[in-house]
Protein backbone atom coordinates (compact mmCIF):
# COMPACT_ATOMS: atom_id res chain seq x y z
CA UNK A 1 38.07 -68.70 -51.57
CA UNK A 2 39.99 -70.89 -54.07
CA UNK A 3 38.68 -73.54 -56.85
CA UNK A 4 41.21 -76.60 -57.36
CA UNK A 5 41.00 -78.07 -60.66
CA UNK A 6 42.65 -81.73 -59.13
CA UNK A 7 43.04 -83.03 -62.66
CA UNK A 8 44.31 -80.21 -64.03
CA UNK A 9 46.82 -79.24 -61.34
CA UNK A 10 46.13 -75.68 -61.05
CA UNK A 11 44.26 -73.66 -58.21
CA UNK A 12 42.31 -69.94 -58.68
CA UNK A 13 41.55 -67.94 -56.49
CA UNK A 14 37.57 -67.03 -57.04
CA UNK A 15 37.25 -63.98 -54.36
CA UNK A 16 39.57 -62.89 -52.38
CA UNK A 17 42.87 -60.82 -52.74
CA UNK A 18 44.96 -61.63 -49.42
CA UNK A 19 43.88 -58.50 -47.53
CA UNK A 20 40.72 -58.24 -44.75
CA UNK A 21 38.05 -56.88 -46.09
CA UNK A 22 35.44 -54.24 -44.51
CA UNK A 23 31.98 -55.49 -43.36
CA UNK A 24 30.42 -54.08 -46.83
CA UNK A 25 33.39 -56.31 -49.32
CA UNK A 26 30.68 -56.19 -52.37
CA UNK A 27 31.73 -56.53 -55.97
CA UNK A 28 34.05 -58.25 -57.82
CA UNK A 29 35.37 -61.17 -56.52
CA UNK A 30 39.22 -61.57 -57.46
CA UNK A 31 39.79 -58.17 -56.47
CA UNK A 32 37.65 -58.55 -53.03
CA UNK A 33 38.95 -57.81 -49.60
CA UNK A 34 37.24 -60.11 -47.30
CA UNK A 35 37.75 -61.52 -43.39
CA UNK A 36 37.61 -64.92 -42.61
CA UNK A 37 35.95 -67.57 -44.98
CA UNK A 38 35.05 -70.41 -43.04
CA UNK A 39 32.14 -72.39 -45.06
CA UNK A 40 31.17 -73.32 -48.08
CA UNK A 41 28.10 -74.48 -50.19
CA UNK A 42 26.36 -74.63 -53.67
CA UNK A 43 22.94 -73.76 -55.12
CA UNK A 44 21.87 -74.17 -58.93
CA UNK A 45 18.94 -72.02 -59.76
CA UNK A 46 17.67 -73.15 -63.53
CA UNK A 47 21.03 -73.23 -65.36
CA UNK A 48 22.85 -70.87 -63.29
CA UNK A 49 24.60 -72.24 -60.26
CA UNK A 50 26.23 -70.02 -57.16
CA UNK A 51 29.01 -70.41 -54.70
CA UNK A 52 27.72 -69.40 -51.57
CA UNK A 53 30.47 -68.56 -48.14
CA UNK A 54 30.76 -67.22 -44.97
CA UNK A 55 32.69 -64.30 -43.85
CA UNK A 56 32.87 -64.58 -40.23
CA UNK A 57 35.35 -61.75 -39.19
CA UNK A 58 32.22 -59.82 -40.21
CA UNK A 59 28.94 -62.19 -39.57
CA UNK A 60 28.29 -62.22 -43.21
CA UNK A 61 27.41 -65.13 -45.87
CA UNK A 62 28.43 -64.18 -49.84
CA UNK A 63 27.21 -65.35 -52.87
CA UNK A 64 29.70 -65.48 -55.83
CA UNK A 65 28.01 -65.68 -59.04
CA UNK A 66 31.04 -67.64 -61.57
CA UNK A 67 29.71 -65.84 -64.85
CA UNK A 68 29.71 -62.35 -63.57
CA UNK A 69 32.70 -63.31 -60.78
CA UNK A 70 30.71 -60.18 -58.30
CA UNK A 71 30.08 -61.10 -55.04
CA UNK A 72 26.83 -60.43 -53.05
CA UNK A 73 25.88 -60.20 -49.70
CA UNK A 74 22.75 -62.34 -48.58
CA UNK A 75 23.00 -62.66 -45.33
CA UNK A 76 24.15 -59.89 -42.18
CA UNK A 77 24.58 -56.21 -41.43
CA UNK A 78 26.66 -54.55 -39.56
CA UNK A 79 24.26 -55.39 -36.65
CA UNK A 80 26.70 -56.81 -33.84
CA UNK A 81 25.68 -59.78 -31.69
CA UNK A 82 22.54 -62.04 -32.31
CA UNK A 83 19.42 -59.97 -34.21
CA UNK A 84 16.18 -61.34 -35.80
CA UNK A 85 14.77 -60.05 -38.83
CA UNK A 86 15.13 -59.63 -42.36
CA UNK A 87 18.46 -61.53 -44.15
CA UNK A 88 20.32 -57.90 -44.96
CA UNK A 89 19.55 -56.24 -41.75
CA UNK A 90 19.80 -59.75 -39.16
CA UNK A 91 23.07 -59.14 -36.63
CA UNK A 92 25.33 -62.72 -36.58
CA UNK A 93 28.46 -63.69 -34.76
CA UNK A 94 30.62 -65.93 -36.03
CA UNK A 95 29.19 -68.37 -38.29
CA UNK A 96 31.14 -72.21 -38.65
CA UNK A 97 28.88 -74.25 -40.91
CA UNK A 98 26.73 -73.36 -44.07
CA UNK A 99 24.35 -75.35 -46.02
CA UNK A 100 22.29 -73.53 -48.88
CA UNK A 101 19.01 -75.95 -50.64
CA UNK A 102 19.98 -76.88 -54.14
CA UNK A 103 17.26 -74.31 -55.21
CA UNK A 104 19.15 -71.28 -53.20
CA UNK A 105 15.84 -70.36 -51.19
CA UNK A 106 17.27 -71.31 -47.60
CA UNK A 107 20.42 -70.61 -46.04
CA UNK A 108 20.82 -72.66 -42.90
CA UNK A 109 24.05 -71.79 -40.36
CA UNK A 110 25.45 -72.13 -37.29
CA UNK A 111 26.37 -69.12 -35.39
């Protein structure tokens, strides 16, 4: 996961260091193995904001938090196939579009 700066001219990579990742990647973000990014969306929560993305070698969406650069997961276990139930324990395949509310209190995908 990269951030362009278009006026600037300069790219940074946010999470991510070129290596797949295990189904648990937590913590912090530059130094992160992770699988397959495929989406991407934002949520401000008072004067914080968070990058939000989907991992979907592993059926997992991320939150990066830009002041602390550590990287959470929100949504997926290890669960394999499709699974009900609570956010950290629900089983998803691979997910290809993300949309989090500007709030950050619903994650809506397609898997």
């Amino acid at each position: 996961v990269a951030l362009s700066s278009p006026g600037i001219g300069e790219v940074v990579n946010i999470v991510g260091n070129a290596t797949l990742g295990s189904q648990n990647s937590d913590g912090f973000g530059p130094s992160l193995a992770i699988g397959k990014p495929q989406g991407i969306a934002f949520s401000s929560i008072g004067a914080s904001y968070y990058i939000y993305y989907t991992d979907s070698t592993f059926g997992r969406i991320k939150r990066y938090d830009p002041i602390t650069k550590h990287v959470t997961n929100v949504v997926g276990s290890s669960a394999s196939g499709w699974k009900d139930g609570h956010s950290s324990a629900v089983g998803i395949g691979l997910i290809y579009g993300l949309h989090v509310t500007e709030d950050g209190t619903r994650i809506f995908f397609a898997d």
